[in-house]
C-alpha atoms as a PDB file:
ATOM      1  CA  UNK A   1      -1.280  -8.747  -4.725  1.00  0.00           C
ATOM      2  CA  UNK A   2      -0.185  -8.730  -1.360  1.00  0.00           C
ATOM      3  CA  UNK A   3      -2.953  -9.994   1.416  1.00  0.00           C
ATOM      4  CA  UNK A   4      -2.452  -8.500   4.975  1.00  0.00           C
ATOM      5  CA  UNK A   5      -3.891 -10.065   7.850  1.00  0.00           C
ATOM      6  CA  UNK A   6      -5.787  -8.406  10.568  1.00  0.00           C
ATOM      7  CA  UNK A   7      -5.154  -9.363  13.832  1.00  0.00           C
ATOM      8  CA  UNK A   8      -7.756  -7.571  16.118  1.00  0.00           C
ATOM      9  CA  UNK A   9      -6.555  -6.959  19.004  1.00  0.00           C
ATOM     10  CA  UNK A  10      -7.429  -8.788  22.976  1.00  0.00           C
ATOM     11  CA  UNK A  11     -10.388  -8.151  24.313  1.00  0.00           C
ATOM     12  CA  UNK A  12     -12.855  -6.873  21.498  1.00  0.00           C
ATOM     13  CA  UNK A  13     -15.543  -8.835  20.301  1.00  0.00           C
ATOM     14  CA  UNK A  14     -15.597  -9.295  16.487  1.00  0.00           C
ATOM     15  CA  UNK A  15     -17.808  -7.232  13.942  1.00  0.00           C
ATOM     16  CA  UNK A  16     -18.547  -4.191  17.466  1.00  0.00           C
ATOM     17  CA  UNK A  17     -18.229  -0.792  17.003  1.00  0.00           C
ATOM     18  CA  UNK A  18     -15.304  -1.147  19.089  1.00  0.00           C
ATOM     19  CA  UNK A  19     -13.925  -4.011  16.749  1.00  0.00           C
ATOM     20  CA  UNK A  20     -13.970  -1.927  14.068  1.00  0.00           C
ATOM     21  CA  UNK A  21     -12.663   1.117  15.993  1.00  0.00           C
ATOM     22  CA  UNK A  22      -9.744  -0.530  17.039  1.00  0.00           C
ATOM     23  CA  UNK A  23      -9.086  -2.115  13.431  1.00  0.00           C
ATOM     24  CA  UNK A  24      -9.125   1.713  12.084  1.00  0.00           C
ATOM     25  CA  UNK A  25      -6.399   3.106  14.889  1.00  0.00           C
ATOM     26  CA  UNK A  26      -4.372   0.410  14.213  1.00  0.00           C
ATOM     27  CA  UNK A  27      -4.265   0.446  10.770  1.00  0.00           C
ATOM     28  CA  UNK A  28      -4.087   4.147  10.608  1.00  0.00           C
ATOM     29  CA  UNK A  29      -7.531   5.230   9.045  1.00  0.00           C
ATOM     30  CA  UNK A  30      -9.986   8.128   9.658  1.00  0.00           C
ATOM     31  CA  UNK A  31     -13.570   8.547   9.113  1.00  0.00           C
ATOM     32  CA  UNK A  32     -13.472  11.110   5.698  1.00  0.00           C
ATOM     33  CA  UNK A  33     -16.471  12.797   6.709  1.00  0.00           C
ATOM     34  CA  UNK A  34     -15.626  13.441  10.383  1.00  0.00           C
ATOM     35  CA  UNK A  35     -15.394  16.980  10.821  1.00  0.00           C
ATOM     36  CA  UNK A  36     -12.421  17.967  12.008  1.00  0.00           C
ATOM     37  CA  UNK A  37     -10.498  21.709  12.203  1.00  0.00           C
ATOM     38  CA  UNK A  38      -7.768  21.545   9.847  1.00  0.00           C
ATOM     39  CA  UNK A  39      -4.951  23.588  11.073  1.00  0.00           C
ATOM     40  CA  UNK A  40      -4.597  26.825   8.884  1.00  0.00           C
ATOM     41  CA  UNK A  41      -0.865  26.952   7.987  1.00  0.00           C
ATOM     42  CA  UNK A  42      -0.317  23.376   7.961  1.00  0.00           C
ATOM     43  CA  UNK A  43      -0.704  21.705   4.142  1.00  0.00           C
ATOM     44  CA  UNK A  44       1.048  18.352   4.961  1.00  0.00           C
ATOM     45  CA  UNK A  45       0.301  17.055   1.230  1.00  0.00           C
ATOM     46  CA  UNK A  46       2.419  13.463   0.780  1.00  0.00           C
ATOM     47  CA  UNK A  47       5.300  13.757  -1.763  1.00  0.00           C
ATOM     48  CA  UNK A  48       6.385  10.578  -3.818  1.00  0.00           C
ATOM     49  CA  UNK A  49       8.502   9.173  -6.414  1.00  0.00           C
ATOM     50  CA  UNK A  50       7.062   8.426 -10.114  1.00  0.00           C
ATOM     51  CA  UNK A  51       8.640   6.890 -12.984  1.00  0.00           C
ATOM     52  CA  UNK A  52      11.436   8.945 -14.404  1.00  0.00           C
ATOM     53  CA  UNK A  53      11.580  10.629 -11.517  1.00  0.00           C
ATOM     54  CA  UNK A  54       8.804  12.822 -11.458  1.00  0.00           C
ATOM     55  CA  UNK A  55       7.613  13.991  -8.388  1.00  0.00           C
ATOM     56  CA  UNK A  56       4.178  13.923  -7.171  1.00  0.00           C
ATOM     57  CA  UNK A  57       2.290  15.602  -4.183  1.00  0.00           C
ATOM     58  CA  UNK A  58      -1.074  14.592  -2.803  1.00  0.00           C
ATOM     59  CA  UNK A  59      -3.781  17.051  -1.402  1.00  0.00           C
ATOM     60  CA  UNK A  60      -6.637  15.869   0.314  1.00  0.00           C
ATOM     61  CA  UNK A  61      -9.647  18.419   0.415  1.00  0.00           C
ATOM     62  CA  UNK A  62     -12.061  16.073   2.133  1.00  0.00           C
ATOM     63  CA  UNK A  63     -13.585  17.986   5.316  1.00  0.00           C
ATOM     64  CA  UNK A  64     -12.950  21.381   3.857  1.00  0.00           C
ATOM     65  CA  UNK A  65     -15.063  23.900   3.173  1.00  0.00           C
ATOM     66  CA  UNK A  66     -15.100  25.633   0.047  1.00  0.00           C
ATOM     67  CA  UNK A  67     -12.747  28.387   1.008  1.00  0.00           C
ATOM     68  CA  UNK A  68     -10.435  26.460   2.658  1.00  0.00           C
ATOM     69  CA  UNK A  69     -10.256  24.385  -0.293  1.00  0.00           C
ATOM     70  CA  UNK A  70      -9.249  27.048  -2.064  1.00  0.00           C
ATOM     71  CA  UNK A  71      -6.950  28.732   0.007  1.00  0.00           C
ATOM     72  CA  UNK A  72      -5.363  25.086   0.276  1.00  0.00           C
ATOM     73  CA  UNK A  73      -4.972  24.667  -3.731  1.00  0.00           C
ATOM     74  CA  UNK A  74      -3.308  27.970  -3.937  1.00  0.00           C
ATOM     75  CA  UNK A  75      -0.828  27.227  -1.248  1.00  0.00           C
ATOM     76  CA  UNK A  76      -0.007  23.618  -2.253  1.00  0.00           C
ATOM     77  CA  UNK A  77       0.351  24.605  -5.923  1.00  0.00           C
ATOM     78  CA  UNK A  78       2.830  27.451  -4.751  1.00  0.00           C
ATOM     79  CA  UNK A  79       4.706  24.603  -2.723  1.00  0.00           C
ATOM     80  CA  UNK A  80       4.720  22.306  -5.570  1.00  0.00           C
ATOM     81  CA  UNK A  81       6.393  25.189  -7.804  1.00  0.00           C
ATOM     82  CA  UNK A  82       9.287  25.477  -4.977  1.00  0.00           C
ATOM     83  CA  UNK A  83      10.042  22.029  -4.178  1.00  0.00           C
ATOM     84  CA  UNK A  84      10.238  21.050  -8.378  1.00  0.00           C
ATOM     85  CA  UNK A  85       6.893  18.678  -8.046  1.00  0.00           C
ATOM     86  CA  UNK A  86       5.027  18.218 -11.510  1.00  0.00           C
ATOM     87  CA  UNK A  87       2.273  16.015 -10.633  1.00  0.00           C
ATOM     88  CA  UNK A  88      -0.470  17.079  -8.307  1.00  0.00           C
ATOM     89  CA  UNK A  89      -2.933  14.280  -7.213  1.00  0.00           C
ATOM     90  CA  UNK A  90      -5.740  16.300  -5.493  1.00  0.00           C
ATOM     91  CA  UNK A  91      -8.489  13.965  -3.885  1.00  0.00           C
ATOM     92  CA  UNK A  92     -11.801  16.097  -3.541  1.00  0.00           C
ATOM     93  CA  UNK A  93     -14.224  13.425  -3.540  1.00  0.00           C
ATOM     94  CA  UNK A  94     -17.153  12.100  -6.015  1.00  0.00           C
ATOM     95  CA  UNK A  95     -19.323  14.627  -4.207  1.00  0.00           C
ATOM     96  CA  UNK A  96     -21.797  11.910  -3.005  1.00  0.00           C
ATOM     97  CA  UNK A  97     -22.642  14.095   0.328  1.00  0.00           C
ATOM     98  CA  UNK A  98     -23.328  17.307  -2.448  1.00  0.00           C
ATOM     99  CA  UNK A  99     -27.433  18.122  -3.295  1.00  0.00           C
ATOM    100  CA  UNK A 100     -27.910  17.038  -6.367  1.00  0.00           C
ATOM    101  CA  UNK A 101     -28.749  20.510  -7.828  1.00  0.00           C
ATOM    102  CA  UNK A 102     -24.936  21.849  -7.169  1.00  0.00           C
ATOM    103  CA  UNK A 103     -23.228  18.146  -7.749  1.00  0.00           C
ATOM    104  CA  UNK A 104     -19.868  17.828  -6.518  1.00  0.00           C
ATOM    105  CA  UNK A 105     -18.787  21.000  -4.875  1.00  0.00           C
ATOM    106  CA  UNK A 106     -15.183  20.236  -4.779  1.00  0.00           C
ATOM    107  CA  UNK A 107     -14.976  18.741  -7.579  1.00  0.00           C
ATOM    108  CA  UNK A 108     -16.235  21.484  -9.565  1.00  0.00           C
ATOM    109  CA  UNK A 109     -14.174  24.577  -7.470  1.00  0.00           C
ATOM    110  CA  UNK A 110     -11.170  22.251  -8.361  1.00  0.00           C
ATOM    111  CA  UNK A 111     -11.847  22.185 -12.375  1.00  0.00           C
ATOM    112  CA  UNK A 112     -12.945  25.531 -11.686  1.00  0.00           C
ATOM    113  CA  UNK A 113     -10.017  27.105 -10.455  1.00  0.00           C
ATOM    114  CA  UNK A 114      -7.932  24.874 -12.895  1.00  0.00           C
ATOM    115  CA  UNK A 115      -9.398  26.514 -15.880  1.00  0.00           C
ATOM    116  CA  UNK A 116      -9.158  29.843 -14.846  1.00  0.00           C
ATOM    117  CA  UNK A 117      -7.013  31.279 -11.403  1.00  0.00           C
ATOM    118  CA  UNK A 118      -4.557  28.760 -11.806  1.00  0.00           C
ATOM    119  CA  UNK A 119      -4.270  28.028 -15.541  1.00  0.00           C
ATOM    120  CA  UNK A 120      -1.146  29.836 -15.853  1.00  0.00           C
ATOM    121  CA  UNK A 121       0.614  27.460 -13.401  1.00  0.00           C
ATOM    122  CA  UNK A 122      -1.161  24.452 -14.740  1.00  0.00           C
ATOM    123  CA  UNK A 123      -0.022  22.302 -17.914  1.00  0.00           C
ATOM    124  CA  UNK A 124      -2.706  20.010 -17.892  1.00  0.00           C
ATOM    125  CA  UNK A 125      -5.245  17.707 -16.001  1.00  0.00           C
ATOM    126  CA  UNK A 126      -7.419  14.654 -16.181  1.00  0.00           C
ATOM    127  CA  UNK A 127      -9.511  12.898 -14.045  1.00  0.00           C
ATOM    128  CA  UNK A 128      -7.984  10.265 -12.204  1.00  0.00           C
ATOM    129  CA  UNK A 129      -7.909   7.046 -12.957  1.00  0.00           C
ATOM    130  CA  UNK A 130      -9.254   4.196 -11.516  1.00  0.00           C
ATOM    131  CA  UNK A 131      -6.243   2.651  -9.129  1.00  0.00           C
ATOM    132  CA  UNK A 132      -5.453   6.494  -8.490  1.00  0.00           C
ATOM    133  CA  UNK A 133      -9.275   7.249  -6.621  1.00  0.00           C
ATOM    134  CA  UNK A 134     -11.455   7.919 -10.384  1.00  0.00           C
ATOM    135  CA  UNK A 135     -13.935  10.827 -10.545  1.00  0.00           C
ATOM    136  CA  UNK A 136     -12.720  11.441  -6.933  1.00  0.00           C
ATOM    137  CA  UNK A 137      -9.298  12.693  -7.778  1.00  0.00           C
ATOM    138  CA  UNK A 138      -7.865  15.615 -10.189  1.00  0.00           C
ATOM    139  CA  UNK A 139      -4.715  14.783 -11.289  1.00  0.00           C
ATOM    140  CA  UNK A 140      -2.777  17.659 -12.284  1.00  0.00           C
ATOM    141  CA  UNK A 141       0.102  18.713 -14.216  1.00  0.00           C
ATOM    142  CA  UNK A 142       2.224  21.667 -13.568  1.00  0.00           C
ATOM    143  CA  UNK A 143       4.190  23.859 -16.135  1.00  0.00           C
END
């Protein structure tokens, strides 16, 4: 397991909001629950390499509303089927911020749509497992 060390950097004084500001910009993360406009033709999912040379993409719903999420699903899926990708990781979230009447919103339009809309296009799926983001993540499998 590699260990990487934070150095914070000049003039912030440890454990601030600014400390920890500056540790998230330069390490490159965002606040998941900010709200911010996602641009509406832009699906920037990441694409890697798996064993045997699968290909998997990554779509991250978090932010979205439901619509969007499903207008984003639909489009990504389509994108997978053009660039050859078999594996789709998408990360809606345990649904922790969801009223406990609905549960997870996401989580369930995802499964949802899996089962029915999209089960032509779809193989399989699973929840993910625990080094790929657990009950937060759908990993799917495309025919």
């Amino acid at each position: 397991m590699r260990h990487f060390h934070y150095h914070r950097p000049p003039r912030t004084v440890p454990g601030t909001a600014e400390d920890i500001l500056a540790y998230c910009a330069a390490h490159g993360i965002r606040d998941k629950d900010s709200v911010e406009p996602v641009p509406e033709n832009s699906i920037a999912p990441r694409i890697e390499k798996r064993k045997k040379g699968v290909l998997r993409m990554t779509l991250d719903l978090h932010g979205l509303t439901s619509e969007e999420a499903s207008r984003r699903i639909r489009l990504t899926i389509g994108e997978c089927g053009h660039r050859g990708v078999k594996e789709l990781l998408v990360i809606h979230g345990r649904g922790r911020h969801s009223s406990l009447n609905e549960g997870p919103i996401l989580k369930n339009l995802v499964r949802g749509m899996l089962d029915n809309e999209l089960r032509l296009s779809v193989r399989d799926f699973r929840s993910g497992l625990p080094r790929e983001g657990g009950e937060g993540v759908t990993v799917v499998y495309l025919a």
